[in-house]
Protein backbone atom coordinates (compact mmCIF):
# COMPACT_ATOMS: atom_id res chain seq x y z
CA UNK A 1 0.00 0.00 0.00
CA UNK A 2 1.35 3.39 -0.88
CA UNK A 3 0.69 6.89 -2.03
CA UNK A 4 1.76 7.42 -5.50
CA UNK A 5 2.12 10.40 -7.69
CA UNK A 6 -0.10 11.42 -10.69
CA UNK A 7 2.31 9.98 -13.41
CA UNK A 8 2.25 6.29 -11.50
CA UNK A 9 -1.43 6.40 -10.77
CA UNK A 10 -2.46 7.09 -14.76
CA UNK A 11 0.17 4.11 -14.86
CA UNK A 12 -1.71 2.08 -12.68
CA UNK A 13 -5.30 3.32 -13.99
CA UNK A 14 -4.46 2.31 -17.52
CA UNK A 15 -4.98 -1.27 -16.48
CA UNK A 16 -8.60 -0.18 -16.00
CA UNK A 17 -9.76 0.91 -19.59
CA UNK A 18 -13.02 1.38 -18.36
CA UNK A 19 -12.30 3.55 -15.18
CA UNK A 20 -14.47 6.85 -14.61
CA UNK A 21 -13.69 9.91 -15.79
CA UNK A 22 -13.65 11.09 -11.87
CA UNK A 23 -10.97 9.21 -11.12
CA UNK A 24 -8.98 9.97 -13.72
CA UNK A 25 -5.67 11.76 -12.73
CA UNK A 26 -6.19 14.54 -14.79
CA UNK A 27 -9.41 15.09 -13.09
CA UNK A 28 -7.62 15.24 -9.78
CA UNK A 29 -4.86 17.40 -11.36
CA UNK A 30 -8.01 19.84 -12.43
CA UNK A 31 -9.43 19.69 -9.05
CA UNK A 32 -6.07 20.59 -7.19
CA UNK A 33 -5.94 23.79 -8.99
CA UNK A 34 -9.19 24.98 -7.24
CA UNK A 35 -9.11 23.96 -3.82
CA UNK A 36 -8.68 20.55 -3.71
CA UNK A 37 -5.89 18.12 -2.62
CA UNK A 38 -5.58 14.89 -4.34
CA UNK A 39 -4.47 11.80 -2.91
CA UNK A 40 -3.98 8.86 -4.70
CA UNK A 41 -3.17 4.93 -3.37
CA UNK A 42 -2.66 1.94 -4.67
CA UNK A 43 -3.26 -1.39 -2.82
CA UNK A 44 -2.43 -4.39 -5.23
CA UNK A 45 -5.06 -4.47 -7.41
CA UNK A 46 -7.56 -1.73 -6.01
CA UNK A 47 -6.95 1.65 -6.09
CA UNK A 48 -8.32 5.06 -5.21
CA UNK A 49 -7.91 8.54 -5.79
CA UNK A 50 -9.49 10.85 -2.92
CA UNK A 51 -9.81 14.58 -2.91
CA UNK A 52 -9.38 16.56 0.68
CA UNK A 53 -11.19 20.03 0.71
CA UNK A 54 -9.77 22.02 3.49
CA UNK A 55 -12.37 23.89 6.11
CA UNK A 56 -11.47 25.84 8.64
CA UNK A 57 -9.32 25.20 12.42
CA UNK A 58 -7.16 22.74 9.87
CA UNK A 59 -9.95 20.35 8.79
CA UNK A 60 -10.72 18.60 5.60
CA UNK A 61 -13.47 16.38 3.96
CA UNK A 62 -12.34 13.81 2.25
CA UNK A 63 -14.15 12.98 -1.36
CA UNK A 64 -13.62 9.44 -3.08
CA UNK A 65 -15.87 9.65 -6.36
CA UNK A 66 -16.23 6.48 -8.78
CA UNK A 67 -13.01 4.84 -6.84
CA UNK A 68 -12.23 1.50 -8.75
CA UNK A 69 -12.72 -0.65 -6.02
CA UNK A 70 -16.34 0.50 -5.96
CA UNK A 71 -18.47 -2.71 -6.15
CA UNK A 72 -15.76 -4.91 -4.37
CA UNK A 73 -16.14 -2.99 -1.47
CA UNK A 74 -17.76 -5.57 0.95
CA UNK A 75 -14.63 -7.40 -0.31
CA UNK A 76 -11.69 -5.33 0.03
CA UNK A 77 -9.49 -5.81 2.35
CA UNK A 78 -8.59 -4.09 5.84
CA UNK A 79 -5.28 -3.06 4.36
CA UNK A 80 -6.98 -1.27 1.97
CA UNK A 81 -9.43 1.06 4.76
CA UNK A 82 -6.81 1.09 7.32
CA UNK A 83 -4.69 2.70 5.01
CA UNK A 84 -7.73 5.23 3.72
CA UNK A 85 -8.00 5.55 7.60
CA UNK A 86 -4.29 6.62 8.01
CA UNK A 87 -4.63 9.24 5.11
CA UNK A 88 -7.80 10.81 6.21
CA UNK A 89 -6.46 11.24 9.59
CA UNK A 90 -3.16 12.85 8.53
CA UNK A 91 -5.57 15.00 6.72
CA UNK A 92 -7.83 15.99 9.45
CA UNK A 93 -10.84 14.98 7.75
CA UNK A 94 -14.20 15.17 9.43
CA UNK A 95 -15.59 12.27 7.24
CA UNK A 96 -14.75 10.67 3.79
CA UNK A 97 -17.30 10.19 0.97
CA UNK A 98 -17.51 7.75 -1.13
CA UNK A 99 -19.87 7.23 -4.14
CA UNK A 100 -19.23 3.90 -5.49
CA UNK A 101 -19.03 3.60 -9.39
CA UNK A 102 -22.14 1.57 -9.55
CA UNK A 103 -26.02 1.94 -9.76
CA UNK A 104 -28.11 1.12 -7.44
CA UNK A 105 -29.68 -1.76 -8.50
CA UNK A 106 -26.41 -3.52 -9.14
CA UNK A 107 -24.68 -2.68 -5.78
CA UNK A 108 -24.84 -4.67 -2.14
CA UNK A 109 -22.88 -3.63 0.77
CA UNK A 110 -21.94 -5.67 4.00
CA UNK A 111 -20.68 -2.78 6.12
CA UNK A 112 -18.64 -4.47 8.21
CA UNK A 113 -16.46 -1.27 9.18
CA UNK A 114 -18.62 0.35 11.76
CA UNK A 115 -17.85 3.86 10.55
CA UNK A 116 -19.08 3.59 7.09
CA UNK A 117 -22.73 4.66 7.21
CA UNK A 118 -25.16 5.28 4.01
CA UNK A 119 -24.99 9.14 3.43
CA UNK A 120 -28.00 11.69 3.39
CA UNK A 121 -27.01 13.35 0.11
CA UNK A 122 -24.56 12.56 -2.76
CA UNK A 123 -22.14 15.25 -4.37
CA UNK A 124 -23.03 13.99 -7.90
CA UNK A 125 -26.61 14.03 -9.31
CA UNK A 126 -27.65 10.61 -8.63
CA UNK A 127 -29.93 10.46 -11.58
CA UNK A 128 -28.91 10.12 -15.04
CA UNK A 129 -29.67 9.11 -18.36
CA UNK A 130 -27.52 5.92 -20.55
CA UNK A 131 -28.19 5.91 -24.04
CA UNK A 132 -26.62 2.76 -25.54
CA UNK A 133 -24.27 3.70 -28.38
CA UNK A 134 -23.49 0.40 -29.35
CA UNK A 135 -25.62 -0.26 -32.40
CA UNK A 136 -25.13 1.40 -35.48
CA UNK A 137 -26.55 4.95 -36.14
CA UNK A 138 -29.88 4.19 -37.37
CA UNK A 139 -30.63 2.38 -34.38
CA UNK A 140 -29.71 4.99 -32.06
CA UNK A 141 -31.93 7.27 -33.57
CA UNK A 142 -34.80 5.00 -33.93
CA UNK A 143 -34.52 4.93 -30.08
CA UNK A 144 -34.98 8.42 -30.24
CA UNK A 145 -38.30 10.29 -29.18
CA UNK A 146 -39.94 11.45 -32.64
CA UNK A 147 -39.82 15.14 -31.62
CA UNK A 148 -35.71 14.80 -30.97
CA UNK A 149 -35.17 13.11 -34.40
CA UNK A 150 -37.08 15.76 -35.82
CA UNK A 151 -35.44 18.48 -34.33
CA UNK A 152 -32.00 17.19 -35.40
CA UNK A 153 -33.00 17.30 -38.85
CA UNK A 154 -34.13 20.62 -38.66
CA UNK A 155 -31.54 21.78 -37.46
CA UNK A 156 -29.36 20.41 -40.77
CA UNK A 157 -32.17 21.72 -42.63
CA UNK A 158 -31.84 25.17 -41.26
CA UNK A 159 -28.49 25.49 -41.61
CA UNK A 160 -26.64 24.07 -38.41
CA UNK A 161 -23.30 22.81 -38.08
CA UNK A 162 -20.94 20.74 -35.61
CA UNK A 163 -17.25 21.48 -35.44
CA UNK A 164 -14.85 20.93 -32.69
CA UNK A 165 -13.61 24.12 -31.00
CA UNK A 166 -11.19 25.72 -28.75
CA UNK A 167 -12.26 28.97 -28.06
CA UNK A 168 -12.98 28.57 -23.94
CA UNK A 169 -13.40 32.72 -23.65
CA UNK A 170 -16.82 31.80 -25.93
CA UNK A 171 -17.33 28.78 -24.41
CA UNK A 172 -17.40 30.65 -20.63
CA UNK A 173 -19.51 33.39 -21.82
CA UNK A 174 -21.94 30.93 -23.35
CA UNK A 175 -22.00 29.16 -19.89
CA UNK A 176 -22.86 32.09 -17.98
CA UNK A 177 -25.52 33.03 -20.48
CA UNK A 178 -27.21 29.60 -19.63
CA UNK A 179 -26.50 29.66 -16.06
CA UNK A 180 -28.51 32.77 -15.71
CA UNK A 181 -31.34 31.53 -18.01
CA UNK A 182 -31.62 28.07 -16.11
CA UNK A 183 -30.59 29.45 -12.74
CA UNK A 184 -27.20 26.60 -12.09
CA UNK A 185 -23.69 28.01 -10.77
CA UNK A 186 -21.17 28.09 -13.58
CA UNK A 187 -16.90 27.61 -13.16
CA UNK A 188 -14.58 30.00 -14.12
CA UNK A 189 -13.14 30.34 -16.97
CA UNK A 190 -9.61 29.45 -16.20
CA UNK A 191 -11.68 26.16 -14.71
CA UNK A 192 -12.73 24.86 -18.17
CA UNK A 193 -9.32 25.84 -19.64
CA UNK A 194 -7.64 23.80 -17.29
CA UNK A 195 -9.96 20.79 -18.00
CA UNK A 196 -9.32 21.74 -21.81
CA UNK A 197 -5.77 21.37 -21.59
CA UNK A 198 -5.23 18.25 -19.11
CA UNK A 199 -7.81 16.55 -21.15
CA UNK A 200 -7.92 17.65 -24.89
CA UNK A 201 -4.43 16.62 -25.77
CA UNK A 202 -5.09 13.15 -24.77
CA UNK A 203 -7.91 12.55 -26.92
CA UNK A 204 -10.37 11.71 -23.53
CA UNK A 205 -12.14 15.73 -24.17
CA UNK A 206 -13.83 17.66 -27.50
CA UNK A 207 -15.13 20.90 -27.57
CA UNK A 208 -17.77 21.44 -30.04
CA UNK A 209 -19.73 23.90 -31.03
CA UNK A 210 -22.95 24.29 -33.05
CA UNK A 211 -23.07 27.24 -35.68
CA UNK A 212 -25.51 29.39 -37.80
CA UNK A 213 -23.46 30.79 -40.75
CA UNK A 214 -20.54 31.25 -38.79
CA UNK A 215 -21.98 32.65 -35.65
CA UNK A 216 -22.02 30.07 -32.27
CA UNK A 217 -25.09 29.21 -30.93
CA UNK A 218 -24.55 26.25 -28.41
CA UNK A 219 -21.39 24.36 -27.05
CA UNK A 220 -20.29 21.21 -25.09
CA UNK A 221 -17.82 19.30 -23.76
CA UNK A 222 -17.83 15.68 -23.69
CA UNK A 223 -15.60 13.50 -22.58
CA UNK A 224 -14.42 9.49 -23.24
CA UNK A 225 -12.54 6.81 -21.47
CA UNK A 226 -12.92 3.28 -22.45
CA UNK A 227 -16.52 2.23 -22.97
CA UNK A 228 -17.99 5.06 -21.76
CA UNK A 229 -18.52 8.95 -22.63
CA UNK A 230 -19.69 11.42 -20.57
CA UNK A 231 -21.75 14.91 -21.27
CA UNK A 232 -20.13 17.14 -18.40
CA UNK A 233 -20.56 20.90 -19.83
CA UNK A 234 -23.04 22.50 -22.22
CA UNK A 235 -24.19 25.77 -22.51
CA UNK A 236 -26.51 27.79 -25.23
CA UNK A 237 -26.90 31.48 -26.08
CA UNK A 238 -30.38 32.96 -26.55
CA UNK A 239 -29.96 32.85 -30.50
CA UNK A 240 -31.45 31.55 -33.00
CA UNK A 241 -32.65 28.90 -31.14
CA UNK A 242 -35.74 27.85 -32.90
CA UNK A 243 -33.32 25.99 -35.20
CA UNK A 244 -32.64 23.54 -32.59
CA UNK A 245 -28.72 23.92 -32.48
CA UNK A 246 -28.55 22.13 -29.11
CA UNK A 247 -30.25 18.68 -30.54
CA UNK A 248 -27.63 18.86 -33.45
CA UNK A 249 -25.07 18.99 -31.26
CA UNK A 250 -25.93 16.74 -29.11
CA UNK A 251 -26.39 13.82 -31.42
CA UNK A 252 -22.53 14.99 -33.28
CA UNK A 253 -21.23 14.40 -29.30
CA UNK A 254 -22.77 10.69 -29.16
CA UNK A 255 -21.30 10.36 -33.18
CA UNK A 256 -17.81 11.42 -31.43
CA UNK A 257 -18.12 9.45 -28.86
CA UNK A 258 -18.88 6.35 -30.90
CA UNK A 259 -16.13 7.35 -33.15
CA UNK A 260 -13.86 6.75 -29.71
CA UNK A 261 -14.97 3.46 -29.15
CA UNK A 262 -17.89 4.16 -26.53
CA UNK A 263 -20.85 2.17 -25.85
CA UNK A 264 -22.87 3.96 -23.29
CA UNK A 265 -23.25 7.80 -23.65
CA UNK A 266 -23.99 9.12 -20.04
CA UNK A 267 -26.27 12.44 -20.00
CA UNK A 268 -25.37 13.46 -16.87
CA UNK A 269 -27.65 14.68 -14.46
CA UNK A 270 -31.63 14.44 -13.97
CA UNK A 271 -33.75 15.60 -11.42
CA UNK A 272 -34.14 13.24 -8.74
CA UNK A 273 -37.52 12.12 -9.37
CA UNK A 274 -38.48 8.55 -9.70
CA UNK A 275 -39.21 7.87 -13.39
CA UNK A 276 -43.01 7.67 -12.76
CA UNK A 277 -42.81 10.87 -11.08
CA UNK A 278 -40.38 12.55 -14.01
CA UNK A 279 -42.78 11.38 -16.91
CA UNK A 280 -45.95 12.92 -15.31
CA UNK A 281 -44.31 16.08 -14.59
CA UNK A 282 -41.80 16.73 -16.88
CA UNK A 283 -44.22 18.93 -19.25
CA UNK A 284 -45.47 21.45 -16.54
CA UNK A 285 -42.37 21.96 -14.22
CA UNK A 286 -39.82 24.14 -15.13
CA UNK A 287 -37.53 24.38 -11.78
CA UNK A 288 -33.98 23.05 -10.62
CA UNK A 289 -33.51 20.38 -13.84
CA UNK A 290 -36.46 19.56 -15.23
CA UNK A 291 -35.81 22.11 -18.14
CA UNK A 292 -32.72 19.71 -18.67
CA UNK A 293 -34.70 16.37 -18.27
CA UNK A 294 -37.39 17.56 -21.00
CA UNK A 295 -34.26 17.90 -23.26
CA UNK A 296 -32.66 14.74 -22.81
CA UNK A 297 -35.28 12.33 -22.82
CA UNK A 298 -35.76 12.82 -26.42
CA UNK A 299 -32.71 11.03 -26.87
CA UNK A 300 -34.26 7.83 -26.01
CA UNK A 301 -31.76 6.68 -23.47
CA UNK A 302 -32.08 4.69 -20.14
CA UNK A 303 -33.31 6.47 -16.80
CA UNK A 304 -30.67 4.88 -14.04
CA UNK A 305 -29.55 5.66 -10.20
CA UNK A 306 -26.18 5.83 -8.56
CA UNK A 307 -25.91 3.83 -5.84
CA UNK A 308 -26.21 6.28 -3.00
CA UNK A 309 -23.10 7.72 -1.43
CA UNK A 310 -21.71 6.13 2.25
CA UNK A 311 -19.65 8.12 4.32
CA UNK A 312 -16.56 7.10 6.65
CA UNK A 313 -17.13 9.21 9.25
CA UNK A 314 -13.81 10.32 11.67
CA UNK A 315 -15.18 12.95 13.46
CA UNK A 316 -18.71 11.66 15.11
CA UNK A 317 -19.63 15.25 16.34
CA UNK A 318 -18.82 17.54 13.74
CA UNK A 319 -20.03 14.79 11.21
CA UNK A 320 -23.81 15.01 12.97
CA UNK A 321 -23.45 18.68 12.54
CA UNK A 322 -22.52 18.60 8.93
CA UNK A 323 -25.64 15.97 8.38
CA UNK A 324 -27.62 18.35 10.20
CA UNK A 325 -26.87 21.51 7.92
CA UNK A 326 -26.91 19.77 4.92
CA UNK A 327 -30.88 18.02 5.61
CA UNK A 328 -31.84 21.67 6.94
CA UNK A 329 -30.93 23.37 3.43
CA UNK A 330 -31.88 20.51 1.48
């Protein structure tokens, strides 16, 4: 068991072609240039790269997203928590969370370590959307709702293209133009350079843009690693946008992504709605992300839940105040 730098961690993680982006080393890399600490060990075979925030009087929280020993963790061993014990305590944390790289339905836990405890909330939205990418084109959008298909035509038909981009100044301004209309917090600009750069130049990030004679009307980013692609960032200006640049570019990101080798395109974030609840609502709510879930549902893809987070808790006292804030501004 030992800590190991970013360099021997991407070693170790490319034995793990299907690893998630979030615990990806350049994803840590991004993260410790705004305000997190990454910490990466290697057991063996298992492996996990945890971020430390740092709070006040010299405290952290730890954060372990998609670790790779996610759904062997009734299995691994007490070398392997003894040592995320030792870490987190040099580190002052409060409590580690975890959010294992599985969905719910697929994931058991025998919580043999006393301190490990199901969490109240997770950090990342634990609804999403899969669309299967593994069929040819045709398929994909025969999976499609009518109304998306249509709309991606149109947008060809009205003049829309796709090209891959670099210009992150646009990009941010586009963001914030979104993030005003659909009330979310957008990064920094200097935050989606950085992921540009760590990412881009190893083929695992595109930038694309959707265009009207030259003039940008929508971006993403999307990003690949093994069998899977993931839509992260996307933002739209107020534009021309009755010739549906967003659907456009949405379906050239799952073509890029298949061109990579994917099979499962994830959408990223959905209210937090059973699906019952989502399809009776969708069409007369318009708060937190049901703007977003109207939009990707067209895309005919599969409605799935994380397995919720569990935290390690280190600090019993501070760790029932933290619950207690977090439930009271829930």
């Amino acid at each position: 068991m030992t800590e190991v730098t970013f360099s021997e961690w991407n070693q170790f993680i490319a034995n793990y072609p299907n690893a998630h982006l979030l615990q990806m080393g350049e994803w840590g890399e991004l993260k410790k240039d705004f305000g997190w600490k990454p910490v990466r060990i290697i057991s063996e075979n298992v492996g996990a790269q945890i971020l430390f925030r740092k709070l006040p009087l010299g405290l952290t929280i730890g954060y372990m997203p998609k670790p790779i020993v996610s759904n062997e963790l009734r299995e691994t061993s007490s070398e392997f928590w003894n040592e995320i014990d030792s870490v987190c305590k040099k580190h002052n944390a409060i409590f580690l969370k975890i959010e294992p790289d599985a969905w719910q339905d697929d994931f058991q836990l025998i919580t043999h370590h006393s301190s490990l405890v199901t969490s109240v909330h997770n950090i990342q939205p634990p609804n999403t959307i899969i669309i299967s990418i593994k069929e040819d084109e045709e398929q994909i959008l025969a999976r499609m709702k009518p109304k998306c298909r249509y709309n991606i035509r149109l947008a060809e038909k009205k003049g829309v293209t796709v090209r891959a981009w670099d210009d992150i100044e646009s990009f941010h301004q586009m963001m914030l133009i979104t993030g005003g209309r659909d009330n979310f917090g957008v990064h920094s600009k200097e935050y989606y350079q950085r992921a540009y750069d760590l990412f881009h130049p190893k083929g695992i990030c595109e930038l694309l843009v959707a265009e009207f004679e030259g003039k940008p009307l929508a971006s993403l980013m999307v990003f690949a690693n093994g069998k899977r692609a993931w839509y992260v960032y996307g933002a739209s200006n107020n534009e021309e946008r009755n010739r549906m640049p967003t659907y456009l570019l949405q379906w050239e990101a799952i073509r890029w992504a298949k061109s990579k080798g994917c099979e499962e395109y994830d959408l990223w974030g959905v209210p937090d709605e059973s699906e019952e609840t989502l399809e009776a609502q969708f069409e007369s709510r318009h708060d937190g992300l049901w703007g977003v879930y109207r939009f990707k549902r067209g895309f005919g893809g599969e409605l799935k839940r994380a397995a919720q987070a569990l935290d390690k808790v280190y600090n019993p006292l501070l760790y029932w105040m933290y619950t207690k804030f977090v439930m009271r501004n829930a």
